[in-house]
N, C-alpha and C. Protein backbone atom coordinates (compact mmCIF):
# COMPACT_ATOMS: atom_id res chain seq x y z
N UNK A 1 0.83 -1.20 0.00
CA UNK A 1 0.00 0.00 0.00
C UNK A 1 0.86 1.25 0.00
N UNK A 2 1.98 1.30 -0.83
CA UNK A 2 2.65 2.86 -0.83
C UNK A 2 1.83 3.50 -0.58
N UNK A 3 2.25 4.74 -0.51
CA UNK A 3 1.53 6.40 -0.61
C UNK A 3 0.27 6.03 0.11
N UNK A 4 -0.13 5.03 0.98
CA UNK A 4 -1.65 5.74 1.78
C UNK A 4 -0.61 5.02 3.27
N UNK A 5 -1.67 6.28 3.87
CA UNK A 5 -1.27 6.08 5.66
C UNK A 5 -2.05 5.53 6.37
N UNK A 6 -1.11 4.63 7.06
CA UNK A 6 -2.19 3.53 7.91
C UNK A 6 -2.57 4.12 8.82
N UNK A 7 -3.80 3.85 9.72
CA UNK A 7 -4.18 4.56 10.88
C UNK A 7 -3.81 3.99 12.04
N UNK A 8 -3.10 2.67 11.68
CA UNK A 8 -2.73 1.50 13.28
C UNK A 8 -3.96 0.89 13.85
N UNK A 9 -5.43 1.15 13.06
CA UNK A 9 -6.29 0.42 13.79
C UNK A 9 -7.03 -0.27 13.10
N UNK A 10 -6.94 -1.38 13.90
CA UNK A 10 -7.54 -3.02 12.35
C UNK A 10 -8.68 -2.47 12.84
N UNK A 11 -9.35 -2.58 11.81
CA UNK A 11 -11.36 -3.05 11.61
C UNK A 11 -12.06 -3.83 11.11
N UNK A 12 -12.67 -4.56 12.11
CA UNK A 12 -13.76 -5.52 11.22
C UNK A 12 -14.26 -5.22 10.15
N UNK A 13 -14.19 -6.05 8.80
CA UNK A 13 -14.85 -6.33 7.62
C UNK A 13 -15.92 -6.03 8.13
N UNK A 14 -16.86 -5.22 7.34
CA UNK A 14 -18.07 -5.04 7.41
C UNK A 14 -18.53 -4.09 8.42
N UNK A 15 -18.50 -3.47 9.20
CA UNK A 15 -18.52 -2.61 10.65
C UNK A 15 -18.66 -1.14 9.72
N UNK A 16 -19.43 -1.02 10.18
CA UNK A 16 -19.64 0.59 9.23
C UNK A 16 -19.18 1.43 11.15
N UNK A 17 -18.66 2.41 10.93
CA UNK A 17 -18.29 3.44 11.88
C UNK A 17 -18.61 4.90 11.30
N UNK A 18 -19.09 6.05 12.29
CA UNK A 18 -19.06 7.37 11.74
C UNK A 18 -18.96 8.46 13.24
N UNK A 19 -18.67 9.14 12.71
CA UNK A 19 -18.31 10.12 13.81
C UNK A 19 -19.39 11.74 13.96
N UNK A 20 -19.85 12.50 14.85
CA UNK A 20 -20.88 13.18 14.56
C UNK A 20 -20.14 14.25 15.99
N UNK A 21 -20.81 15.41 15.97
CA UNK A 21 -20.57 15.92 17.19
C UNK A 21 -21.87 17.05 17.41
N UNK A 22 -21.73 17.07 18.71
CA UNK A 22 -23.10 18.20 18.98
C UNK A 22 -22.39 19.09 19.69
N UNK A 23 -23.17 20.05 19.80
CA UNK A 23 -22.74 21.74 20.83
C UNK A 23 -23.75 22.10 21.41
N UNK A 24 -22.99 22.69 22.58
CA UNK A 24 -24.01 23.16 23.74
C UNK A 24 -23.51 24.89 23.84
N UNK A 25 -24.30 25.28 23.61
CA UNK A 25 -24.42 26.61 23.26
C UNK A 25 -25.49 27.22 24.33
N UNK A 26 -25.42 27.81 26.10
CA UNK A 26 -25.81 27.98 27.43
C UNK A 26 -26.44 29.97 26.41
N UNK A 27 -27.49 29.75 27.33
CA UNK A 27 -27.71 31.35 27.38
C UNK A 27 -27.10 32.20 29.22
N UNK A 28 -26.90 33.30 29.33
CA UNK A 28 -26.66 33.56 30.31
C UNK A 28 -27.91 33.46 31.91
N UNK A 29 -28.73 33.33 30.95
CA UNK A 29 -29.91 32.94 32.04
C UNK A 29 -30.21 31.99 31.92
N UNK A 30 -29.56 30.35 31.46
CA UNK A 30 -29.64 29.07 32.06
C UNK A 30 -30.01 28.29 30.87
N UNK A 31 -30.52 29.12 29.97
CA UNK A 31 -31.19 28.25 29.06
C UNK A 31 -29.89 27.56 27.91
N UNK A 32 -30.67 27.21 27.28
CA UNK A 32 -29.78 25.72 25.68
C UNK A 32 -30.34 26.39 24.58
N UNK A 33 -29.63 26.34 23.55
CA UNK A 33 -29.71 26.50 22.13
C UNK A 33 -30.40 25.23 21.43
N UNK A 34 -31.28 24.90 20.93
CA UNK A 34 -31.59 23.92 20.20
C UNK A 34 -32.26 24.16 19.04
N UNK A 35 -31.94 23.89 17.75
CA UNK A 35 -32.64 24.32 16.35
C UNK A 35 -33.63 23.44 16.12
N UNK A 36 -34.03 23.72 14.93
CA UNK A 36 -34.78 22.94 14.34
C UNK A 36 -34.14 21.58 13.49
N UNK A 37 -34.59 20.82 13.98
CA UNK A 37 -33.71 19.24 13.76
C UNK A 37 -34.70 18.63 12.67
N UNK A 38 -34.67 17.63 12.18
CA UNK A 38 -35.21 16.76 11.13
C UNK A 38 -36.58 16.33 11.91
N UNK A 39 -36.33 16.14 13.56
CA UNK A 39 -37.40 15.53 14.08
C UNK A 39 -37.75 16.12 15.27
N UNK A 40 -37.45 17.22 15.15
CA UNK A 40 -38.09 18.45 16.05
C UNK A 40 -37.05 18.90 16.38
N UNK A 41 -36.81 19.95 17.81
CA UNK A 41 -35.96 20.62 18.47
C UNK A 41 -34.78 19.12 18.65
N UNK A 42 -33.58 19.94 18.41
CA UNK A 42 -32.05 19.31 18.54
C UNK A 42 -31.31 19.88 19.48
N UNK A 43 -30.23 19.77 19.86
CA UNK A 43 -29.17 20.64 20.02
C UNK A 43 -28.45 20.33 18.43
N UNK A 44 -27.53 21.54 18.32
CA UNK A 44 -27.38 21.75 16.87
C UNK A 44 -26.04 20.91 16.98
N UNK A 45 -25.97 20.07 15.90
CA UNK A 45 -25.24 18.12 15.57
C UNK A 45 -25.17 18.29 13.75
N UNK A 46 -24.17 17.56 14.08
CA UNK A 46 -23.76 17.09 12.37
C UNK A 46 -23.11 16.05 12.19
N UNK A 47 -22.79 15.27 10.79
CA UNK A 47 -21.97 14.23 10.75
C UNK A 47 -20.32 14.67 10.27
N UNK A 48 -19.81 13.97 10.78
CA UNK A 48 -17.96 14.65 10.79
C UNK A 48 -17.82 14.25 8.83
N UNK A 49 -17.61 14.57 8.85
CA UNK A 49 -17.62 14.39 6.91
C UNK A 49 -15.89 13.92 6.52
N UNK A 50 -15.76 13.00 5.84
CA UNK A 50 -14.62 12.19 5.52
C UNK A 50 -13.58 13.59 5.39
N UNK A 51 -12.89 13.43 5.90
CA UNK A 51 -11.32 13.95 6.14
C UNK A 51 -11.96 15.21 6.67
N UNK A 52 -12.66 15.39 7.71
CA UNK A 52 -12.82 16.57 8.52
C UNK A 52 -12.61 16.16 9.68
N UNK A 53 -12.32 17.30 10.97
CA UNK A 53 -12.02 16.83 11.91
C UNK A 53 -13.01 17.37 13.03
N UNK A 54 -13.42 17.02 13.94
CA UNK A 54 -14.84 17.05 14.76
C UNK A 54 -14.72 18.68 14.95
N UNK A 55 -13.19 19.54 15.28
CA UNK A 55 -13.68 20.76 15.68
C UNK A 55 -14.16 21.29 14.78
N UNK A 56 -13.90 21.14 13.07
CA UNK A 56 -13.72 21.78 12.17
C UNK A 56 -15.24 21.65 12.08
N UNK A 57 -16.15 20.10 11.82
CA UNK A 57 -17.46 19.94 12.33
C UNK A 57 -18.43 20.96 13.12
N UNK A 58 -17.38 20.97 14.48
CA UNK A 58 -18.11 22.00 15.21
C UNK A 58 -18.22 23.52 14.84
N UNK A 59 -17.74 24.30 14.49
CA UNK A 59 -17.06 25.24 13.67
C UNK A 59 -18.35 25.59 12.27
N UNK A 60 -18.70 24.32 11.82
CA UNK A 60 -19.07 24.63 10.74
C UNK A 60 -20.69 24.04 11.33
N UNK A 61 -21.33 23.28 12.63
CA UNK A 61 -22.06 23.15 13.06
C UNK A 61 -23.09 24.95 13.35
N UNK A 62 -22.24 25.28 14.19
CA UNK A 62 -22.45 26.92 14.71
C UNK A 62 -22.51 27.93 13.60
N UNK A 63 -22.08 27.37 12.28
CA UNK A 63 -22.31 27.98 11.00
C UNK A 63 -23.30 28.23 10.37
N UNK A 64 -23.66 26.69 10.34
CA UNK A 64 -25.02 26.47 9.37
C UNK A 64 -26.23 26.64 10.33
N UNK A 65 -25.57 26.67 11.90
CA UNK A 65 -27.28 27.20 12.22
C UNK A 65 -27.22 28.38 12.93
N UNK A 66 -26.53 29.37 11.94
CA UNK A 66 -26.62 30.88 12.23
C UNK A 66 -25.90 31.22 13.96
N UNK A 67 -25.51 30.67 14.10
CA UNK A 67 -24.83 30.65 15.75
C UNK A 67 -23.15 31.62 15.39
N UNK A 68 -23.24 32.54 15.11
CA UNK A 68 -21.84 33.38 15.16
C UNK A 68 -20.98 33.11 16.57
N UNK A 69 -20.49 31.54 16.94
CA UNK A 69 -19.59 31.23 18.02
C UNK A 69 -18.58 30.30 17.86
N UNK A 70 -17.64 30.65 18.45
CA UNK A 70 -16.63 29.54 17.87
C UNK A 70 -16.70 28.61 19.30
N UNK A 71 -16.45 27.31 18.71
CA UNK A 71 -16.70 26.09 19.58
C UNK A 71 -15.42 26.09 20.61
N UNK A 72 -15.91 25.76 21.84
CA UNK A 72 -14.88 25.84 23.05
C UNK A 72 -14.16 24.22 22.97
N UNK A 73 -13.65 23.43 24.05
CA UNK A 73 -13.34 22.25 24.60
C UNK A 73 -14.17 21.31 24.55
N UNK A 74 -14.12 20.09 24.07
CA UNK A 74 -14.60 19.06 24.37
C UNK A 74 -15.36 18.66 25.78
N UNK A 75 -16.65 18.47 25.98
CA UNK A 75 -17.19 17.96 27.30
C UNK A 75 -17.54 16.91 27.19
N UNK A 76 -17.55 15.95 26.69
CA UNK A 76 -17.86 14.79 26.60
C UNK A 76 -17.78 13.85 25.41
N UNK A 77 -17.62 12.58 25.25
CA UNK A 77 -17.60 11.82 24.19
C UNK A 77 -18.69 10.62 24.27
N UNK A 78 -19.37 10.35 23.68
CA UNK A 78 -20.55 9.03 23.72
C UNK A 78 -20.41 7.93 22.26
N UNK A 79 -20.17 6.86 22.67
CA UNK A 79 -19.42 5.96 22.13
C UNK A 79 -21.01 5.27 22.14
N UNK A 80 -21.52 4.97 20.82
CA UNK A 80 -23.01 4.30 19.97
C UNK A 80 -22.56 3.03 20.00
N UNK A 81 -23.00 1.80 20.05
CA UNK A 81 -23.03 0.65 19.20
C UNK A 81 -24.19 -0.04 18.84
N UNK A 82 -24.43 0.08 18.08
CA UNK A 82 -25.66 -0.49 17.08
C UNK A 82 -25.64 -2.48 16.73
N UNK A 83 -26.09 -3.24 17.36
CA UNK A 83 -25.24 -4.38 16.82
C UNK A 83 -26.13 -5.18 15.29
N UNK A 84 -27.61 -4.82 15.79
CA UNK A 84 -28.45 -4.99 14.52
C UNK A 84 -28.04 -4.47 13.36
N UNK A 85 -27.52 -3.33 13.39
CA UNK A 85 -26.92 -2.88 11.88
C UNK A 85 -25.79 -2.89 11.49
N UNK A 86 -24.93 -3.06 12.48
CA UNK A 86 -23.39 -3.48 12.19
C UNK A 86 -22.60 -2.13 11.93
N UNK A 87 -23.09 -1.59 13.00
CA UNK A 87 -22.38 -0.14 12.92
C UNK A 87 -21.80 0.66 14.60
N UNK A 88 -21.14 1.70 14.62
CA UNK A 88 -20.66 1.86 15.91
C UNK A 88 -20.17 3.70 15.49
N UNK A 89 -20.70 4.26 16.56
CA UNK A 89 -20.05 5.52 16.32
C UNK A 89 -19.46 6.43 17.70
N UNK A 90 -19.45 7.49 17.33
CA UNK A 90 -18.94 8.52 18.58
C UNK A 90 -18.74 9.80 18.19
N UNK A 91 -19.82 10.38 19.35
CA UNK A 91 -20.35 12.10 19.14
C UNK A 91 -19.25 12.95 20.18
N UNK A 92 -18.67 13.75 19.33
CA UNK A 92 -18.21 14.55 20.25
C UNK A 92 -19.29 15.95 20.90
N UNK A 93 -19.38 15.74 22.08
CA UNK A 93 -19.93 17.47 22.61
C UNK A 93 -18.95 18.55 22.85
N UNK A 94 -19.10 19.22 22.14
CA UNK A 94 -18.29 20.49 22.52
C UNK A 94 -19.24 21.99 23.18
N UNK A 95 -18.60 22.56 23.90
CA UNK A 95 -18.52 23.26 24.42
C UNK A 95 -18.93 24.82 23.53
N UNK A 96 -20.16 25.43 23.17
CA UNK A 96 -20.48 26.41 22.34
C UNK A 96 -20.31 27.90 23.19
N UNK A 97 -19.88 27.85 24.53
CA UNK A 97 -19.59 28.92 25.08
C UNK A 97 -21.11 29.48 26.15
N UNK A 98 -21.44 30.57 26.22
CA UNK A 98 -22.15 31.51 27.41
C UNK A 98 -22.27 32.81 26.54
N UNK A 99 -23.31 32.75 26.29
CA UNK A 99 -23.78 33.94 25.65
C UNK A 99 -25.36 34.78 25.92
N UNK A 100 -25.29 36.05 25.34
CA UNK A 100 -26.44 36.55 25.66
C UNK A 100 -27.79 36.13 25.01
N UNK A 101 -28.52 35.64 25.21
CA UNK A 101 -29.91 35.01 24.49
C UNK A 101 -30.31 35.56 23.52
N UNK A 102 -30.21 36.94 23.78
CA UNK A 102 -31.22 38.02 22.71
C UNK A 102 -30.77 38.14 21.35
N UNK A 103 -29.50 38.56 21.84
CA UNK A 103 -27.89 39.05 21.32
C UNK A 103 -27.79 37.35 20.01
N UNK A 104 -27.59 36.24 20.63
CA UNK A 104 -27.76 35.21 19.69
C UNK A 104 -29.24 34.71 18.82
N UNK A 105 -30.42 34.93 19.74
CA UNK A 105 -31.68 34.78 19.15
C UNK A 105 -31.80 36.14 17.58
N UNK A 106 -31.38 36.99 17.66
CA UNK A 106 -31.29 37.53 16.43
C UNK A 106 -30.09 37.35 15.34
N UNK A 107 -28.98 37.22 16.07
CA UNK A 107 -28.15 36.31 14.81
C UNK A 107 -28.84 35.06 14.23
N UNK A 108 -29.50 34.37 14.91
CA UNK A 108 -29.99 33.03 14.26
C UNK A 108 -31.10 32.75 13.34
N UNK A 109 -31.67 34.29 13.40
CA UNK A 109 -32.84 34.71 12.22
C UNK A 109 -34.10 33.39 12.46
N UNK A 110 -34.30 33.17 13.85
CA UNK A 110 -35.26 32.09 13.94
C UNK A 110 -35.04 30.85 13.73
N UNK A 111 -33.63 30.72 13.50
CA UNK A 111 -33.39 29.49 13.67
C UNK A 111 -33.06 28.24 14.89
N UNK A 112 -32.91 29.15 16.26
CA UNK A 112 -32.79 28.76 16.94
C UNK A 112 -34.54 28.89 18.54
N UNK A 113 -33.67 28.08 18.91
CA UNK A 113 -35.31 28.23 20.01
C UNK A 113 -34.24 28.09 21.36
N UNK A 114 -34.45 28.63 22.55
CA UNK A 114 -33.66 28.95 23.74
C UNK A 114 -34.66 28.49 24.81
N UNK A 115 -34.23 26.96 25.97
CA UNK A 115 -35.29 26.54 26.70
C UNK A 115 -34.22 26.62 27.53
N UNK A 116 -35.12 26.45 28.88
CA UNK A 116 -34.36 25.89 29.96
C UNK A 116 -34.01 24.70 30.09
N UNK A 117 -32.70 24.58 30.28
CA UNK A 117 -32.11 23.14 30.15
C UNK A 117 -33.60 21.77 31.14
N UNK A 118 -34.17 21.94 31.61
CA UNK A 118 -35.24 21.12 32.21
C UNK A 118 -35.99 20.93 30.84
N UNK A 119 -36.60 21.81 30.51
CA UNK A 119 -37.44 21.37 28.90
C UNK A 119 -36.52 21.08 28.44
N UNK A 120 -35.32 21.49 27.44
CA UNK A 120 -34.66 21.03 26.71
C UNK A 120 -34.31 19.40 26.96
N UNK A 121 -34.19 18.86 27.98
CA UNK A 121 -34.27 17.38 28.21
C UNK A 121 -35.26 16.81 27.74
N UNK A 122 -36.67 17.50 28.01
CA UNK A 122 -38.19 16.80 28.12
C UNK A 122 -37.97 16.94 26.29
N UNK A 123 -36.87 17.47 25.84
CA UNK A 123 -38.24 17.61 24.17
C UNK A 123 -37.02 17.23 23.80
N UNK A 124 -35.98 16.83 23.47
CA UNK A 124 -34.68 16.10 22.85
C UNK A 124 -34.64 14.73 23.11
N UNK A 125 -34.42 13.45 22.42
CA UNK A 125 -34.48 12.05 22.14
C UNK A 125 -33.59 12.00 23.53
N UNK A 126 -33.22 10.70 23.75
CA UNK A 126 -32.99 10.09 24.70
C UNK A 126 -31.12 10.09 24.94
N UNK A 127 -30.66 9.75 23.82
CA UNK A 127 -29.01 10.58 23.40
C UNK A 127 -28.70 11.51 23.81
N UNK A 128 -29.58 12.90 22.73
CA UNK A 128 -29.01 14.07 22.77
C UNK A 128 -29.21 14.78 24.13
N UNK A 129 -30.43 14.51 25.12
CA UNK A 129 -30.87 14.62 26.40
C UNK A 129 -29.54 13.95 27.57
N UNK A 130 -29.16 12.81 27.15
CA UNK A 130 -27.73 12.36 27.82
C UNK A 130 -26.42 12.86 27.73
N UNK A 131 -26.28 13.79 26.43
CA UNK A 131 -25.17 13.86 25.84
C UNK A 131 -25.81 15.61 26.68
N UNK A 132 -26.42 16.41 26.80
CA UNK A 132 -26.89 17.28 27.10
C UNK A 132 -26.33 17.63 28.75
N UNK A 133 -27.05 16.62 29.55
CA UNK A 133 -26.70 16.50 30.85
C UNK A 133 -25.67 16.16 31.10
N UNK A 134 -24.59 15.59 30.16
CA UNK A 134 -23.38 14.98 30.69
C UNK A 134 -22.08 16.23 30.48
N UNK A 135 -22.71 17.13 29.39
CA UNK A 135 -21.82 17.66 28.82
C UNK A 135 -21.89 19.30 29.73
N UNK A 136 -23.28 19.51 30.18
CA UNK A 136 -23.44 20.49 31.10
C UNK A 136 -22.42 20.04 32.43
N UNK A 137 -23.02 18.81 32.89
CA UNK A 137 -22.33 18.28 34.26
C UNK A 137 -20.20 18.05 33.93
N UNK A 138 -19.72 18.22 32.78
CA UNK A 138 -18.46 18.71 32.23
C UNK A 138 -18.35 19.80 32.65
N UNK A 139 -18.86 20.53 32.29
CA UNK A 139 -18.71 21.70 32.20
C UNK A 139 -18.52 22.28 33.33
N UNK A 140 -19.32 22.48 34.18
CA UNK A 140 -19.46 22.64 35.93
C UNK A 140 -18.05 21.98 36.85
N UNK A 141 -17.72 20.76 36.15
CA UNK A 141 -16.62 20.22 36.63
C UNK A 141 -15.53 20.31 36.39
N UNK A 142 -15.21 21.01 35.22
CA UNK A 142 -14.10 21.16 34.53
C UNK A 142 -13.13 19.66 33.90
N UNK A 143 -14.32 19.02 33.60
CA UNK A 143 -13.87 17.63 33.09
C UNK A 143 -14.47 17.34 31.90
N UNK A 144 -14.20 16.01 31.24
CA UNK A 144 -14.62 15.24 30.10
C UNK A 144 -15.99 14.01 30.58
N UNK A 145 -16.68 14.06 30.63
CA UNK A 145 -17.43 13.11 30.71
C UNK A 145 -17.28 12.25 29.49
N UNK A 146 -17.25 10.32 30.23
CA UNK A 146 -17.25 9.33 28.87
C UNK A 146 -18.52 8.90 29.17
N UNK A 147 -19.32 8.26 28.01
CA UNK A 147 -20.69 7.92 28.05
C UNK A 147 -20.55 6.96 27.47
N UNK A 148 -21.68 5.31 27.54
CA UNK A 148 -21.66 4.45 26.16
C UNK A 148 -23.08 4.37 26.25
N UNK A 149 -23.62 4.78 24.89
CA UNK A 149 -24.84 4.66 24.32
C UNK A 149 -25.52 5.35 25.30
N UNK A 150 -25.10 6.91 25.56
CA UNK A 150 -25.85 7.42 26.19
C UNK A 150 -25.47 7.31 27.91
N UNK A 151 -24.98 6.38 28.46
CA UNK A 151 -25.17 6.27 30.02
C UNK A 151 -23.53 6.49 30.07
N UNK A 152 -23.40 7.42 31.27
CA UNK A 152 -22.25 7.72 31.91
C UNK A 152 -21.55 6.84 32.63
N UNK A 153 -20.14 6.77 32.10
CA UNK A 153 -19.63 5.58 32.60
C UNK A 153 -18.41 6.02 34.16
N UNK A 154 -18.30 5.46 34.88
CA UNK A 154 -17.45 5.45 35.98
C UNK A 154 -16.20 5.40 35.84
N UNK A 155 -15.61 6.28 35.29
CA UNK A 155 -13.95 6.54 34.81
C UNK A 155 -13.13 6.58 36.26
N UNK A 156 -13.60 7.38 37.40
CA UNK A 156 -12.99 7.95 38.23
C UNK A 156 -11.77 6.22 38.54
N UNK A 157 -10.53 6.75 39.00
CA UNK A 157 -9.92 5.50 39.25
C UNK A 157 -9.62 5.23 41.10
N UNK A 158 -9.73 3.82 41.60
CA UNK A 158 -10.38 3.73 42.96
C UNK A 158 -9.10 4.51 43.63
N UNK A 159 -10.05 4.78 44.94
CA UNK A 159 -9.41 5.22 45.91
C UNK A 159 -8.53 6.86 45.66
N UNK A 160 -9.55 7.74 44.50
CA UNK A 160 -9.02 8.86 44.19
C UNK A 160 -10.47 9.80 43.92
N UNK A 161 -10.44 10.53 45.03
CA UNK A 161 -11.91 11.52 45.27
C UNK A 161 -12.48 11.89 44.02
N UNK A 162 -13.44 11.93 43.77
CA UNK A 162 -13.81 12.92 42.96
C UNK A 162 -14.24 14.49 42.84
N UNK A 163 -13.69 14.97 41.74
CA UNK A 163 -13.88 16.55 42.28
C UNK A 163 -14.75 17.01 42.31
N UNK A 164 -15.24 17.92 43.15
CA UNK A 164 -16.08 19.06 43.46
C UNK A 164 -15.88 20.19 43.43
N UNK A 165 -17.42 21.24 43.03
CA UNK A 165 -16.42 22.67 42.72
C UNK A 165 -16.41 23.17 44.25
N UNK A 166 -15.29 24.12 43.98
CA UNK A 166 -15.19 24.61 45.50
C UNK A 166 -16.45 25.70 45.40
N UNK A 167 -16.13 25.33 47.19
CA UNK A 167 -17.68 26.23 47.75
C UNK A 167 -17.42 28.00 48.00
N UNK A 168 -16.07 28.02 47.68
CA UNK A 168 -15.81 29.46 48.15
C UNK A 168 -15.17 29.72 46.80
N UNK A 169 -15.06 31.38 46.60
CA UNK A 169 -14.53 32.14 45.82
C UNK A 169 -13.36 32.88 46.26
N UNK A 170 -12.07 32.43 45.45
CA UNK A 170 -11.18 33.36 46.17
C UNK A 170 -10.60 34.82 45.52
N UNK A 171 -10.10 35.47 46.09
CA UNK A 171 -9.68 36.56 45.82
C UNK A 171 -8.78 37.07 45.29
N UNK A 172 -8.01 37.70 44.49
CA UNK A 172 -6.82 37.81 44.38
C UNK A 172 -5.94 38.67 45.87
N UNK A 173 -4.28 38.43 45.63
CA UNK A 173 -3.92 38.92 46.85
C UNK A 173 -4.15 40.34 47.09
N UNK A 174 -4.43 40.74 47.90
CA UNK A 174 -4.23 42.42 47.76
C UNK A 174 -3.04 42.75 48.17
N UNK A 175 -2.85 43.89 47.96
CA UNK A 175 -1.63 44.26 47.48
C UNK A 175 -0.48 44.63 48.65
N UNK A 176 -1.31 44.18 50.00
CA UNK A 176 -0.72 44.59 51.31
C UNK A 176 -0.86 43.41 52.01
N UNK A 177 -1.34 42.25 51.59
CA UNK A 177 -0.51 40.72 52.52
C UNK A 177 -1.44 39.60 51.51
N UNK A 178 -2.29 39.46 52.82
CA UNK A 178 -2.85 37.89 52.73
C UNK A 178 -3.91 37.55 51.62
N UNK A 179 -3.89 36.23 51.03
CA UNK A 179 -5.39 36.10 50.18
C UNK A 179 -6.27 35.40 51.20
N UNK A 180 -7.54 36.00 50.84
CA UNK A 180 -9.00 35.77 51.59
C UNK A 180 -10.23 35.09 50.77
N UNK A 181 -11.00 34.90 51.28
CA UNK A 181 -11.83 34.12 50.70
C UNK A 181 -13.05 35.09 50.52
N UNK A 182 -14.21 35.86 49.73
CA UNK A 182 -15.16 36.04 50.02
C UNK A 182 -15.91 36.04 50.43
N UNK A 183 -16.53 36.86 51.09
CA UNK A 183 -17.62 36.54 52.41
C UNK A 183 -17.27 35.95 53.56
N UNK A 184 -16.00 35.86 54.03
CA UNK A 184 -15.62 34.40 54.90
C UNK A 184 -14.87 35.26 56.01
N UNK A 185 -14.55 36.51 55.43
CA UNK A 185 -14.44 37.29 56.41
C UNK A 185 -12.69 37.37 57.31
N UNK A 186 -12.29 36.55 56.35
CA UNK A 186 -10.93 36.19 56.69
C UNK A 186 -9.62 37.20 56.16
């Protein structure tokens, strides 16, 4: 096989694979971005298109549905397997940023609809509702959530806490000694 590059990873004959990614695009008052999808409200998703790469996906996701944002960090990955059809995939969620509702509801010329993440669960399929909550609960944590077929899997490794955000806000030093904590009075 001159001139083509191997990828190092055997695949089953027959195994169809594809790659897709969604964005979570927060309003500053709590709510989700979700367009108009093939089968109602989405979060806005695409398929990674042969020799593209998921950010470039994302990038061009926030494009086509009028979303003037460039895609942040990865929050999660959800790994599909289909075994009836002989197929297997994996959505990346990325991270669409914190923006003003109004401010994006008129860039999107109606293309978008802005719920509170509580509806936005109730009216999104059972995936994008997982991939939704997992990728919010990233976010908050400053981590990657892994998922398979939707359900969050237990990465943490034993006998190593898991993080929590801290309960206090700190300060920078001032400019005459100690750092303090807000409100704490210290």
């Amino acid at each position: 096989m001159a001139g083509q590059a191997h990828s190092g990873v055997d695949r089953p004959a027959g195994r169809r694979q594809a790659a897709a990614v969604v964005v979570i695009v927060r309003s500053v008052g709590g709510s989700v971005v979700l367009v108009n999808g093939a089968g109602g409200p989405a979060l806005p998703a695409a398929a990674v298109r042969p020799g593209e790469d998921p950010r470039f996906t994302a990038s061009r996701v926030l494009a086509e549905s009028s979303l003037p944002v460039p895609p942040g960090r990865i929050l999660a990955l959800d790994y599909q397997s289909v075994a009836a059809a002989a197929a297997e995939a994996i959505t990346f969620v990325y991270d669409g940023g914190t923006y003003d509702g109004g401010e994006l509801a008129a860039g999107a010329g109606g293309q978008a609809v802005f719920l509170p993440v509580e509806q936005a669960e109730e009216v999104l399929d059972r995936a994008q509702s997982a991939q939704l909550a997992a990728g919010l609960r990233a976010h908050e944590l400053l981590t990657v959530v892994e998922l398979r077929n939707g359900q969050v899997l237990r990465t943490a490794q034993p006998r190593v806490p898991e993080r929590e955000l801290a309960p206090q806000v700190w300060e920078p030093e001032p400019a005459g000694g100690s750092k303090g904590i807000v409100g704490s009075g210290v």
